[in-house]
PDB file of N, CA and C in Angstrom:
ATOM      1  N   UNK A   1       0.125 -39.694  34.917  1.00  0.00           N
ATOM      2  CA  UNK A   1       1.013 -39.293  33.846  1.00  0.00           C
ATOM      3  C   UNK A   1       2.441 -39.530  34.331  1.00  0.00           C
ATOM      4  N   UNK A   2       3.505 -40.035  33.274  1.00  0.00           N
ATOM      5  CA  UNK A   2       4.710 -40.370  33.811  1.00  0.00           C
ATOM      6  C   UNK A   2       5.360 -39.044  33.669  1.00  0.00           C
ATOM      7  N   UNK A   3       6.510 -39.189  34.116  1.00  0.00           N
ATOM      8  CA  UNK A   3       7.328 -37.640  34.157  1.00  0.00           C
ATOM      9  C   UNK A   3       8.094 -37.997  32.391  1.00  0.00           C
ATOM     10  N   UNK A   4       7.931 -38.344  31.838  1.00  0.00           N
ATOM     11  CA  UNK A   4       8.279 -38.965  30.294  1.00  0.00           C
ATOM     12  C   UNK A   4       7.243 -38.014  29.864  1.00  0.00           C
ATOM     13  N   UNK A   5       6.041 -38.546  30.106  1.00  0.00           N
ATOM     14  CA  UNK A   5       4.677 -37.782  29.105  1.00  0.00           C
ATOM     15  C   UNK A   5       4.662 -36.546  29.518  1.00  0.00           C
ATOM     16  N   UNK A   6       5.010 -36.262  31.176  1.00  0.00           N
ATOM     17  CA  UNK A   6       4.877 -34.795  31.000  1.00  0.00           C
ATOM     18  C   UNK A   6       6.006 -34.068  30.538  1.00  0.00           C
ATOM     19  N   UNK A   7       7.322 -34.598  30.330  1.00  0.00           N
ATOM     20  CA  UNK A   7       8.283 -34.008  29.364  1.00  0.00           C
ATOM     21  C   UNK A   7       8.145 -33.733  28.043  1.00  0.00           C
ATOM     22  N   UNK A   8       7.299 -34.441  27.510  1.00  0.00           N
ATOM     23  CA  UNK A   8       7.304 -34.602  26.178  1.00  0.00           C
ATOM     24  C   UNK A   8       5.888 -33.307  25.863  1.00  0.00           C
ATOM     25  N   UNK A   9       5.359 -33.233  26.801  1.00  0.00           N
ATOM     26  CA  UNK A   9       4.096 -32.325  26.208  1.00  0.00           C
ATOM     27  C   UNK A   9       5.147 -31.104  26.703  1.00  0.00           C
ATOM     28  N   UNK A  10       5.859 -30.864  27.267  1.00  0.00           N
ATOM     29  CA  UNK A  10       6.731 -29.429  27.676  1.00  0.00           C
ATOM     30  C   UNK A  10       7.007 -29.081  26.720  1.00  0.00           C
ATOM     31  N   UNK A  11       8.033 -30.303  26.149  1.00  0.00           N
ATOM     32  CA  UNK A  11       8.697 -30.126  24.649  1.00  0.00           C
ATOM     33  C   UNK A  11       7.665 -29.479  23.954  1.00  0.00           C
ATOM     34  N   UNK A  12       6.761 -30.431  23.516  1.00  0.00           N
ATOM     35  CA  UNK A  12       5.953 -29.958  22.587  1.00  0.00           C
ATOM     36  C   UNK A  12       5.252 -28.603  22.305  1.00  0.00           C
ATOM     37  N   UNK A  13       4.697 -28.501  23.308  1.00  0.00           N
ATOM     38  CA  UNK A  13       4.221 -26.831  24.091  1.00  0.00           C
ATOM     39  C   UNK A  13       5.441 -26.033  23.795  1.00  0.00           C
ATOM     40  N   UNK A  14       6.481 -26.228  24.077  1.00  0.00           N
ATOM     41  CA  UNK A  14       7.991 -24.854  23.823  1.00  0.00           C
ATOM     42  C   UNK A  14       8.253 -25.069  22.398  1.00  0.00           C
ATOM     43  N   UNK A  15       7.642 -25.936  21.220  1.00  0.00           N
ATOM     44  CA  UNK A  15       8.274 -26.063  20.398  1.00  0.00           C
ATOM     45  C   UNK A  15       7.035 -25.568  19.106  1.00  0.00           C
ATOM     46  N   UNK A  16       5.811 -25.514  19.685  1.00  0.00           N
ATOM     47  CA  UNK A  16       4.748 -25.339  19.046  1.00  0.00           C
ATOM     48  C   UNK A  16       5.023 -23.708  18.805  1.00  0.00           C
ATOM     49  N   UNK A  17       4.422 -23.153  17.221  1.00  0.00           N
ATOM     50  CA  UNK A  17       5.076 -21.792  17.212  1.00  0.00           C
ATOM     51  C   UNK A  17       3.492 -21.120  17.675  1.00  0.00           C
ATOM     52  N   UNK A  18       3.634 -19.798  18.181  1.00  0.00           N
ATOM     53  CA  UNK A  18       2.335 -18.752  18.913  1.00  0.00           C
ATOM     54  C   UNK A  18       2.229 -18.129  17.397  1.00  0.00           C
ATOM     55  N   UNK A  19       1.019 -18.260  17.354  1.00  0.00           N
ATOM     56  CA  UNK A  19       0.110 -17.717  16.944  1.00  0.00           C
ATOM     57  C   UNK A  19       0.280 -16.301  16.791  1.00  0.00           C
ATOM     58  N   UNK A  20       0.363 -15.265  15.468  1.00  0.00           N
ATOM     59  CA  UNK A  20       0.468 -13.908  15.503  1.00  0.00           C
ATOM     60  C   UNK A  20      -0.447 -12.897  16.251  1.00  0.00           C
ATOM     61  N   UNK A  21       0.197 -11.996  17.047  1.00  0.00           N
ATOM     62  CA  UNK A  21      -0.344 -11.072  17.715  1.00  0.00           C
ATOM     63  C   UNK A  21      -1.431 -10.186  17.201  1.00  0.00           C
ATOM     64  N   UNK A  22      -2.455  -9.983  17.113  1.00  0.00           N
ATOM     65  CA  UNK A  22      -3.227  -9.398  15.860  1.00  0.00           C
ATOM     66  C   UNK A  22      -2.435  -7.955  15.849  1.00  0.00           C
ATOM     67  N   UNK A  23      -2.223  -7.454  14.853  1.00  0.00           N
ATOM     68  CA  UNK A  23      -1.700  -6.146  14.479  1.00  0.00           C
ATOM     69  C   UNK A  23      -2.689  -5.162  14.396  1.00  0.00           C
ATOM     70  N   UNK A  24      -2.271  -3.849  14.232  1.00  0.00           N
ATOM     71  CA  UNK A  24      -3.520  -3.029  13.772  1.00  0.00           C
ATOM     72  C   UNK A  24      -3.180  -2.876  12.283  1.00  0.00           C
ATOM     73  N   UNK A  25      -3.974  -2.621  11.720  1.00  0.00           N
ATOM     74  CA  UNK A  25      -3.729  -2.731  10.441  1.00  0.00           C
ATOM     75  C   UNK A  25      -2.799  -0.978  10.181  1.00  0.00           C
ATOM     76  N   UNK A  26      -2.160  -1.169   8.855  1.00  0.00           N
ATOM     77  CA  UNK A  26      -1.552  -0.148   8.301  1.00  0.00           C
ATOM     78  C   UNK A  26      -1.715   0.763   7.750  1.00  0.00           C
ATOM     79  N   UNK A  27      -0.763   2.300   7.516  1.00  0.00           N
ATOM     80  CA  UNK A  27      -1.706   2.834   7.135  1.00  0.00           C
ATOM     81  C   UNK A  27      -2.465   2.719   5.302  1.00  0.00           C
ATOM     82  N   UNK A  28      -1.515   2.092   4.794  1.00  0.00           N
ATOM     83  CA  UNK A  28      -2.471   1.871   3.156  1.00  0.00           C
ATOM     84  C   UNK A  28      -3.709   0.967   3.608  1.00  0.00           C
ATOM     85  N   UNK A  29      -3.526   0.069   4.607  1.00  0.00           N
ATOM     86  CA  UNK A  29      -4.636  -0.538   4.978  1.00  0.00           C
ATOM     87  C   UNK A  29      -6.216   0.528   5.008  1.00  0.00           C
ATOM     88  N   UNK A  30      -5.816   1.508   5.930  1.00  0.00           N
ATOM     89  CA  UNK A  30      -6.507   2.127   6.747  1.00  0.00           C
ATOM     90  C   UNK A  30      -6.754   3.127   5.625  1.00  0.00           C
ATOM     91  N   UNK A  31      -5.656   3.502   4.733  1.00  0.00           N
ATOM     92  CA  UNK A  31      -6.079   4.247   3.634  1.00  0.00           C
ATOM     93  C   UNK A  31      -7.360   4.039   2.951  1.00  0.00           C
ATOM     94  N   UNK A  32      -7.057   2.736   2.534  1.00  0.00           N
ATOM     95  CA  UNK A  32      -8.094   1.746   1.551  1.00  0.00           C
ATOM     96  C   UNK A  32      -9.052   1.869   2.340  1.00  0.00           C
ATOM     97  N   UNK A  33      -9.488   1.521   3.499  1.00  0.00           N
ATOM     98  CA  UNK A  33     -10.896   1.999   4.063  1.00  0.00           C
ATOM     99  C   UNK A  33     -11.570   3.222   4.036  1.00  0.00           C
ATOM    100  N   UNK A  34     -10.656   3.905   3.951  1.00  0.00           N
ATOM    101  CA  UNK A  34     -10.870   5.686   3.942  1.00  0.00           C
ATOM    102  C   UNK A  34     -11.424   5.695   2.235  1.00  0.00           C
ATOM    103  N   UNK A  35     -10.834   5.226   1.719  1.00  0.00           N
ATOM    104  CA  UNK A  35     -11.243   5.068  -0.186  1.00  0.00           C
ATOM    105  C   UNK A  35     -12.734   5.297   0.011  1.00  0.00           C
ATOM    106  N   UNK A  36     -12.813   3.475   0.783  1.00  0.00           N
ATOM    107  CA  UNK A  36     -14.285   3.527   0.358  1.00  0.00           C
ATOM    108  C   UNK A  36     -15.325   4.315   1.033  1.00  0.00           C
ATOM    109  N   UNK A  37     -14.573   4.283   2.619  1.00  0.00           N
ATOM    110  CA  UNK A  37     -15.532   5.131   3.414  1.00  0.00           C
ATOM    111  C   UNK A  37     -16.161   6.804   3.136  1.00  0.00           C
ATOM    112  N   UNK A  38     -15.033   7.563   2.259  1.00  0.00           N
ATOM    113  CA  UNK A  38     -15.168   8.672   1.944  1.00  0.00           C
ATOM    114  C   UNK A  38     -16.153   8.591   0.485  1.00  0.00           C
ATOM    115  N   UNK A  39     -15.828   7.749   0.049  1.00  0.00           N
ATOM    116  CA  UNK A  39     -17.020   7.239  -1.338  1.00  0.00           C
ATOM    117  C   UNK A  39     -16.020   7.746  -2.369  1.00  0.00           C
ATOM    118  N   UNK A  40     -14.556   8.092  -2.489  1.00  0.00           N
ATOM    119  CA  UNK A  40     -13.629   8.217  -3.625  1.00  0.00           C
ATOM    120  C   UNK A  40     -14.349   7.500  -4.462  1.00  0.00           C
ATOM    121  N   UNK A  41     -14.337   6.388  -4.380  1.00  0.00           N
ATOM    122  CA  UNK A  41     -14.995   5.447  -5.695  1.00  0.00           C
ATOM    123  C   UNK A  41     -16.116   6.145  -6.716  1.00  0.00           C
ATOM    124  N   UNK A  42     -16.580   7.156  -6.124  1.00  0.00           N
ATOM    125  CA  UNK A  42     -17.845   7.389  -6.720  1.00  0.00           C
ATOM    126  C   UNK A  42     -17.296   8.626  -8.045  1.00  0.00           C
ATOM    127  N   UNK A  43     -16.119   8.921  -8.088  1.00  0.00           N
ATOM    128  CA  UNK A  43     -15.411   9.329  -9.121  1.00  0.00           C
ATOM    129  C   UNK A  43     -14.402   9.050  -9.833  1.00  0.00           C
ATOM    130  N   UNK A  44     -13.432   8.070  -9.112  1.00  0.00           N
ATOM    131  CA  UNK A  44     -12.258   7.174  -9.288  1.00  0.00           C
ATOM    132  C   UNK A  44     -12.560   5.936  -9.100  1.00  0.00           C
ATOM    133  N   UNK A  45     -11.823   5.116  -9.969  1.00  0.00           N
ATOM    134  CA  UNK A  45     -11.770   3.675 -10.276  1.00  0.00           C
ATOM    135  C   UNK A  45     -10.255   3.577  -9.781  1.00  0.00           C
ATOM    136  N   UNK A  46     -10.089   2.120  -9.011  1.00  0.00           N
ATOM    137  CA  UNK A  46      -9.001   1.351  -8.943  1.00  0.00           C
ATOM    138  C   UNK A  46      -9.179  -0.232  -8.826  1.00  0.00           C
ATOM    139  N   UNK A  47      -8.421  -0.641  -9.691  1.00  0.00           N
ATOM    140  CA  UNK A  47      -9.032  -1.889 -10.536  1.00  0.00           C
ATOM    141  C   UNK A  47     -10.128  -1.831 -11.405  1.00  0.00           C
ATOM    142  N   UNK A  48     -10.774  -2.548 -10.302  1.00  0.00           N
ATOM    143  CA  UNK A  48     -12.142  -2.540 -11.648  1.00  0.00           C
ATOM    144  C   UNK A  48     -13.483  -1.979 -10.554  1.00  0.00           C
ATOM    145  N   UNK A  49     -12.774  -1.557  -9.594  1.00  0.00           N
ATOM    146  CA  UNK A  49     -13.660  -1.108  -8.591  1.00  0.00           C
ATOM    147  C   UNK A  49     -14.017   0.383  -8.826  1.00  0.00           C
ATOM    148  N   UNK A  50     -15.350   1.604  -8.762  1.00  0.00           N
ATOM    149  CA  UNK A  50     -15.328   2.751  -9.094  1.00  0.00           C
ATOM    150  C   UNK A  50     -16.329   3.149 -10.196  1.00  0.00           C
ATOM    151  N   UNK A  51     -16.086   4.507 -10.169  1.00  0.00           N
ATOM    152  CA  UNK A  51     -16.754   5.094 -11.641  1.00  0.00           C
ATOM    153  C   UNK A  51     -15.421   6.233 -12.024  1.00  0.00           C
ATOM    154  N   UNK A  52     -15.628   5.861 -13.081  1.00  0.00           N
ATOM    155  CA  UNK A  52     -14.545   6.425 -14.315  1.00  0.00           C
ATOM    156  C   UNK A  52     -14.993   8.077 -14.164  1.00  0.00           C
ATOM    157  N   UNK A  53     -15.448   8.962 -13.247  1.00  0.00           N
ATOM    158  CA  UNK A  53     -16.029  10.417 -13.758  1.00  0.00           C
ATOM    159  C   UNK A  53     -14.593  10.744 -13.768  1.00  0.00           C
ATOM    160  N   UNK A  54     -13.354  10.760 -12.610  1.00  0.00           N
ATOM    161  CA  UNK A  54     -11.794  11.413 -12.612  1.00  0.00           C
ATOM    162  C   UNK A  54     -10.855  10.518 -12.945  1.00  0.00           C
ATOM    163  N   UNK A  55      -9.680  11.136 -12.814  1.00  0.00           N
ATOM    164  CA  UNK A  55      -9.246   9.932 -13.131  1.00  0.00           C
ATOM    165  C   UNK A  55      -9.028   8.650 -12.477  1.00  0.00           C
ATOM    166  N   UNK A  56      -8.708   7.654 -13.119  1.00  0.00           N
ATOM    167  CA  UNK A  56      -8.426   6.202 -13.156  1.00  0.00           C
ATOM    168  C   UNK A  56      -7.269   6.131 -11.826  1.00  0.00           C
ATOM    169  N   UNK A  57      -7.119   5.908 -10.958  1.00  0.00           N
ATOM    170  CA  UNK A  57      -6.018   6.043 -10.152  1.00  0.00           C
ATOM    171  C   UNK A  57      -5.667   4.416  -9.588  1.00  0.00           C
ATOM    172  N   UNK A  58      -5.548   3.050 -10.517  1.00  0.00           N
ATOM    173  CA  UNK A  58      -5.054   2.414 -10.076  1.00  0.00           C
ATOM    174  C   UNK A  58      -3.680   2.089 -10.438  1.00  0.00           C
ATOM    175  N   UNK A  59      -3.055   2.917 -10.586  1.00  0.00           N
ATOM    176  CA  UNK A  59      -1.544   2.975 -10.817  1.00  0.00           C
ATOM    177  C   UNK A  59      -0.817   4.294 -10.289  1.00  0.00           C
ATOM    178  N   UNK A  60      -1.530   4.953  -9.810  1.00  0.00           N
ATOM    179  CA  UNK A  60      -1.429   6.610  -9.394  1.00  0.00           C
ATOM    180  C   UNK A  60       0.108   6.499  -8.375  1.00  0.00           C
ATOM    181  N   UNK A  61       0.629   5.971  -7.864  1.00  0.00           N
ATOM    182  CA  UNK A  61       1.349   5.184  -7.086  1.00  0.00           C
ATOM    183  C   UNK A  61       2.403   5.270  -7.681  1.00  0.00           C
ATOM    184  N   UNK A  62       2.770   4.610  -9.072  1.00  0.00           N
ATOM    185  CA  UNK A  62       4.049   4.735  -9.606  1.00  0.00           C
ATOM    186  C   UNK A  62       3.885   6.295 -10.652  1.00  0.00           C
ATOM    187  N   UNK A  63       3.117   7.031 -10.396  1.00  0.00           N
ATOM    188  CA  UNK A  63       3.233   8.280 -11.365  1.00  0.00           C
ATOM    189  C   UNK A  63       3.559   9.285 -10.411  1.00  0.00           C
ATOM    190  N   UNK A  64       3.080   9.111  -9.175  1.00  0.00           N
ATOM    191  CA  UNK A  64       3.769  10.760  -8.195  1.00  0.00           C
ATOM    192  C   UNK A  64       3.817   9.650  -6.771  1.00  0.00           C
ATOM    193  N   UNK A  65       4.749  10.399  -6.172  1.00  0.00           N
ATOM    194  CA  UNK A  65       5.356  10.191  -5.017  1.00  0.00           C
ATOM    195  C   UNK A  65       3.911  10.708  -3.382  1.00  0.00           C
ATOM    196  N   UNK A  66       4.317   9.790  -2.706  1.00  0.00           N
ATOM    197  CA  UNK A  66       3.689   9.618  -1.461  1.00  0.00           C
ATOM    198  C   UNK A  66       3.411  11.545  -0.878  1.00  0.00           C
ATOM    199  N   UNK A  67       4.436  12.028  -1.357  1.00  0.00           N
ATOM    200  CA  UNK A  67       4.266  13.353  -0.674  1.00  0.00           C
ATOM    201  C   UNK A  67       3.213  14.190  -1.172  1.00  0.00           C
ATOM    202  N   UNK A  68       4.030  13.943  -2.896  1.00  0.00           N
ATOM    203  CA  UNK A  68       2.896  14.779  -4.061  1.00  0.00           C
ATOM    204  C   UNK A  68       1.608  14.855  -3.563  1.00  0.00           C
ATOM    205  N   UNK A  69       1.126  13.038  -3.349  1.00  0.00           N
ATOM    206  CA  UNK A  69      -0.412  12.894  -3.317  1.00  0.00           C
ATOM    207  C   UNK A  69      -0.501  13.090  -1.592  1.00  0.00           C
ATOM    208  N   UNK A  70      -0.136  13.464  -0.669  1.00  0.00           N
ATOM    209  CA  UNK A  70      -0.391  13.440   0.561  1.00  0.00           C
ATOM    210  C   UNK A  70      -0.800  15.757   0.287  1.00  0.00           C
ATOM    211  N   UNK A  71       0.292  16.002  -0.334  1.00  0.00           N
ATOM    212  CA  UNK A  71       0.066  17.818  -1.056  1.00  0.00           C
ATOM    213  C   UNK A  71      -1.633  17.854  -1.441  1.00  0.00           C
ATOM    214  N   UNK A  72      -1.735  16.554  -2.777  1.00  0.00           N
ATOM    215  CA  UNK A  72      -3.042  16.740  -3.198  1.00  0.00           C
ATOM    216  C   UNK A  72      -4.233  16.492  -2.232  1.00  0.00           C
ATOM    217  N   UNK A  73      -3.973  15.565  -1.765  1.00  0.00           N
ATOM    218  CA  UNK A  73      -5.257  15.673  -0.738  1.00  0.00           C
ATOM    219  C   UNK A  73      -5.363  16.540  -0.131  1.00  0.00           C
ATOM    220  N   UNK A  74      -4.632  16.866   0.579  1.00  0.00           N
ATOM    221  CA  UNK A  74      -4.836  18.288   1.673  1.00  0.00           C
ATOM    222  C   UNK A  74      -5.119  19.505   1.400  1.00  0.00           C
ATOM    223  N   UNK A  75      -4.494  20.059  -0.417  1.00  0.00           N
ATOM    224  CA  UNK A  75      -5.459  21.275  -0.635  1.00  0.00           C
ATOM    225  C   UNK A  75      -5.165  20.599  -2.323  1.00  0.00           C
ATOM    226  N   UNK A  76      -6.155  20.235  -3.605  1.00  0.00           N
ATOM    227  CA  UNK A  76      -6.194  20.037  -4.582  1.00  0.00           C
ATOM    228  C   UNK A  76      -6.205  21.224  -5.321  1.00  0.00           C
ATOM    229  N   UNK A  77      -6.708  22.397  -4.968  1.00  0.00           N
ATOM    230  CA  UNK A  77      -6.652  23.340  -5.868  1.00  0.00           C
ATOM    231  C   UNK A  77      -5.091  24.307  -5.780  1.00  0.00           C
ATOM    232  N   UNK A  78      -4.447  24.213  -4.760  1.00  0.00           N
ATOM    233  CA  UNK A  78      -3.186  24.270  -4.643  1.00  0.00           C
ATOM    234  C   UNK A  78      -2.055  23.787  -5.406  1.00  0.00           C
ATOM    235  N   UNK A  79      -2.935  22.822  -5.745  1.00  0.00           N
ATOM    236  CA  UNK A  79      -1.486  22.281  -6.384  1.00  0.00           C
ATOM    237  C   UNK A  79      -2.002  22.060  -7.896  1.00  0.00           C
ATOM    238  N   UNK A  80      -3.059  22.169  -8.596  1.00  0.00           N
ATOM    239  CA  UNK A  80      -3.588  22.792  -9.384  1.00  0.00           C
ATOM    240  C   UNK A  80      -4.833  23.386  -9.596  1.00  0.00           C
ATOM    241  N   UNK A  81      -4.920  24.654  -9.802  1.00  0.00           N
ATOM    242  CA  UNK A  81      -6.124  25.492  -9.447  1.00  0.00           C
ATOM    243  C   UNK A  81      -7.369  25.409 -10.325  1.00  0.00           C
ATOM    244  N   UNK A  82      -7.093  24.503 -11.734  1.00  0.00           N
ATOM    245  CA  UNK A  82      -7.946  24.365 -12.732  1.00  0.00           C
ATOM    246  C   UNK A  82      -8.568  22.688 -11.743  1.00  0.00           C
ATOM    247  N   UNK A  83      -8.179  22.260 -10.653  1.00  0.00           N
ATOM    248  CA  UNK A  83      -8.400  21.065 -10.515  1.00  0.00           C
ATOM    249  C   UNK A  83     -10.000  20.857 -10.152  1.00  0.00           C
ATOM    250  N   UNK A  84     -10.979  19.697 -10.205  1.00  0.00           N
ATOM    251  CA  UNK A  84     -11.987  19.388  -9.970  1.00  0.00           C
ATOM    252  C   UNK A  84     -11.935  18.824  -9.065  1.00  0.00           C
ATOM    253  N   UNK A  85     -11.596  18.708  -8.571  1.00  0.00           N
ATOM    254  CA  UNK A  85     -11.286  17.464  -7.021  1.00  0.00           C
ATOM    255  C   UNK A  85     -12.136  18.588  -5.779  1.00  0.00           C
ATOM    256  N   UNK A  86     -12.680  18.309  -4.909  1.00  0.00           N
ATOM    257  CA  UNK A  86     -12.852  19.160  -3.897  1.00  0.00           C
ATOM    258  C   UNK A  86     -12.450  19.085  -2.884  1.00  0.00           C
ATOM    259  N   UNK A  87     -12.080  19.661  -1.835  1.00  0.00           N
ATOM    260  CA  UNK A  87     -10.962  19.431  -1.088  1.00  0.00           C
ATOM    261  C   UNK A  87     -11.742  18.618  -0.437  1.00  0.00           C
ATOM    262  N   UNK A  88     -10.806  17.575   0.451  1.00  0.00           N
ATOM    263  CA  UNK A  88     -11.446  16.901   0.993  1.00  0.00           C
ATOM    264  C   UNK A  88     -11.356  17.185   3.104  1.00  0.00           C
ATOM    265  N   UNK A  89     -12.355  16.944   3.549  1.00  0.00           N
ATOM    266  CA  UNK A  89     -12.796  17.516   5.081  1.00  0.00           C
ATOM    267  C   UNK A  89     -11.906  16.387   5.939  1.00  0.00           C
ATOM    268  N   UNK A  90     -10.464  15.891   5.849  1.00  0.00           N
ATOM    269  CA  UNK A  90      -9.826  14.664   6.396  1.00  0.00           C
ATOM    270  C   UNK A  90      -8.559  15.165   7.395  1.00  0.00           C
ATOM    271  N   UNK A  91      -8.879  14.400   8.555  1.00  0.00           N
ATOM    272  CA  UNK A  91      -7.743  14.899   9.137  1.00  0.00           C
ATOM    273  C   UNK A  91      -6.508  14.573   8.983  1.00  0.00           C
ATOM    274  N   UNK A  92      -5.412  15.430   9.547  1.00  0.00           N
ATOM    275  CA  UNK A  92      -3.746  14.870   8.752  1.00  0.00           C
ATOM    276  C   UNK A  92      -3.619  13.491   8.917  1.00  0.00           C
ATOM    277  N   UNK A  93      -3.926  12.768   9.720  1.00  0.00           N
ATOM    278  CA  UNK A  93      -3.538  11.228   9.701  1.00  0.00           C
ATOM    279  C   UNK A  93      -4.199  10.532   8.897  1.00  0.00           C
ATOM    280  N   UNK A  94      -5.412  10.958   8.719  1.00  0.00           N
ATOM    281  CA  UNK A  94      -6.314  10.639   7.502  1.00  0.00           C
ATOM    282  C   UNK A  94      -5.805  10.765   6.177  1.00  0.00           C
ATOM    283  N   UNK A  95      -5.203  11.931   5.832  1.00  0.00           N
ATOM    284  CA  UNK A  95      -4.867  12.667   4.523  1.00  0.00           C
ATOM    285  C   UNK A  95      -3.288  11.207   4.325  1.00  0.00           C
ATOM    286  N   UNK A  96      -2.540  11.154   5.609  1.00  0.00           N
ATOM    287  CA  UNK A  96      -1.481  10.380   5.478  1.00  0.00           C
ATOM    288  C   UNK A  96      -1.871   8.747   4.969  1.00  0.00           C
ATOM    289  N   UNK A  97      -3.076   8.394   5.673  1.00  0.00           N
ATOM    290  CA  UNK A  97      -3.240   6.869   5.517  1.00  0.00           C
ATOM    291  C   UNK A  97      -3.779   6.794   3.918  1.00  0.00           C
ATOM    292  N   UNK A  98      -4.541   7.771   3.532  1.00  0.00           N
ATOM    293  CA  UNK A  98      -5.187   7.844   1.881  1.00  0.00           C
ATOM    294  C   UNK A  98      -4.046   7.795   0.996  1.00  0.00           C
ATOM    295  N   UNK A  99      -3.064   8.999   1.301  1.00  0.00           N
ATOM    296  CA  UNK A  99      -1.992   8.857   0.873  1.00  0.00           C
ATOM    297  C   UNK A  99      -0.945   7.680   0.106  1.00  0.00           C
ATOM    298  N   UNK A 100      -0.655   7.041   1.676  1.00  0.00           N
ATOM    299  CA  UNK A 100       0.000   5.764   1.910  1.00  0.00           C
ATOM    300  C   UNK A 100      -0.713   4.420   0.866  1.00  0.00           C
ATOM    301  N   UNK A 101      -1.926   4.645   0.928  1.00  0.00           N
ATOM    302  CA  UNK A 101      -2.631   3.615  -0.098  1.00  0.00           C
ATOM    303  C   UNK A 101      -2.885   4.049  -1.406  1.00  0.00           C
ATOM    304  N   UNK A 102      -2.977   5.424  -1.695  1.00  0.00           N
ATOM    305  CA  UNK A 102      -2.872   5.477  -2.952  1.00  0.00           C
ATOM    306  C   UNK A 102      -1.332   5.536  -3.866  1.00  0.00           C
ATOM    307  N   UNK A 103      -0.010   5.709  -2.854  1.00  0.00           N
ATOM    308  CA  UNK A 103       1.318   5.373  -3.148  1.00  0.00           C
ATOM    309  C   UNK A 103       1.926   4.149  -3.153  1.00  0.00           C
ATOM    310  N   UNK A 104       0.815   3.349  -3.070  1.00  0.00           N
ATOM    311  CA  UNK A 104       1.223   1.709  -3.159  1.00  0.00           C
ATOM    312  C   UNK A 104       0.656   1.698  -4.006  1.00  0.00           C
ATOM    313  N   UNK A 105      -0.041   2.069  -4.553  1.00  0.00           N
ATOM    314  CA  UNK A 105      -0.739   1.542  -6.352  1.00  0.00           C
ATOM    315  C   UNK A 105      -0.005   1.461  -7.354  1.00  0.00           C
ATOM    316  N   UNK A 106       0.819   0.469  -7.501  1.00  0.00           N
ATOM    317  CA  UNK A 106       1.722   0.482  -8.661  1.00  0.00           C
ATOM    318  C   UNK A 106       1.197  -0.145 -10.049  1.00  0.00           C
TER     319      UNK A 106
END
């Protein structure tokens, strides 16, 4: 190899862009897994994903704020006592990532 070719693969190599670091995913990410993992779906619809028994929550996002619904998860009858929801058994980072994904539902 001439010292030409091996310049030119240097170049090339310093100029080639790396590849993204894998991330961990986020928490609406991690929310959205929690959706399905907890089986929400099996009373709430978002999109077209779900059963219609509560409400519809694929817009829930632009109707109350990240906190509201981070309140509701953590105690539902608290924040209304006529509510059907049952509380759910999630820990705070849990309650935050459900949160986080159901406050992106616009």
């Amino acid at each position: 190899m001439t010292w030409r070719a091996g310049l030119a693969g240097l170049w090339l190599l310093l100029l080639t862009p790396l590849a993204p670091l894998a991330q961990e995913p986020g928490p609406a990410t991690k929310g959205e897994q929690l959706f399905r993992i907890q089986g929400c779906y099996g009373c709430h619809i978002v999109g077209k994903f779900g059963t219609p028994i509560g409400p519809n929550l694929t817009h829930v996002g632009g109707k109350y704020s990240k906190a509201f619904l981070t309140r509701w998860l953590s105690d539902p009858e608290s924040q209304r006592p006529n509510a059907h929801m049952p509380k759910l058994e999630l820990d705070p980072a849990q309650i935050e990532a459900l949160a986080a994904f159901l406050s992106s539902l616009q």
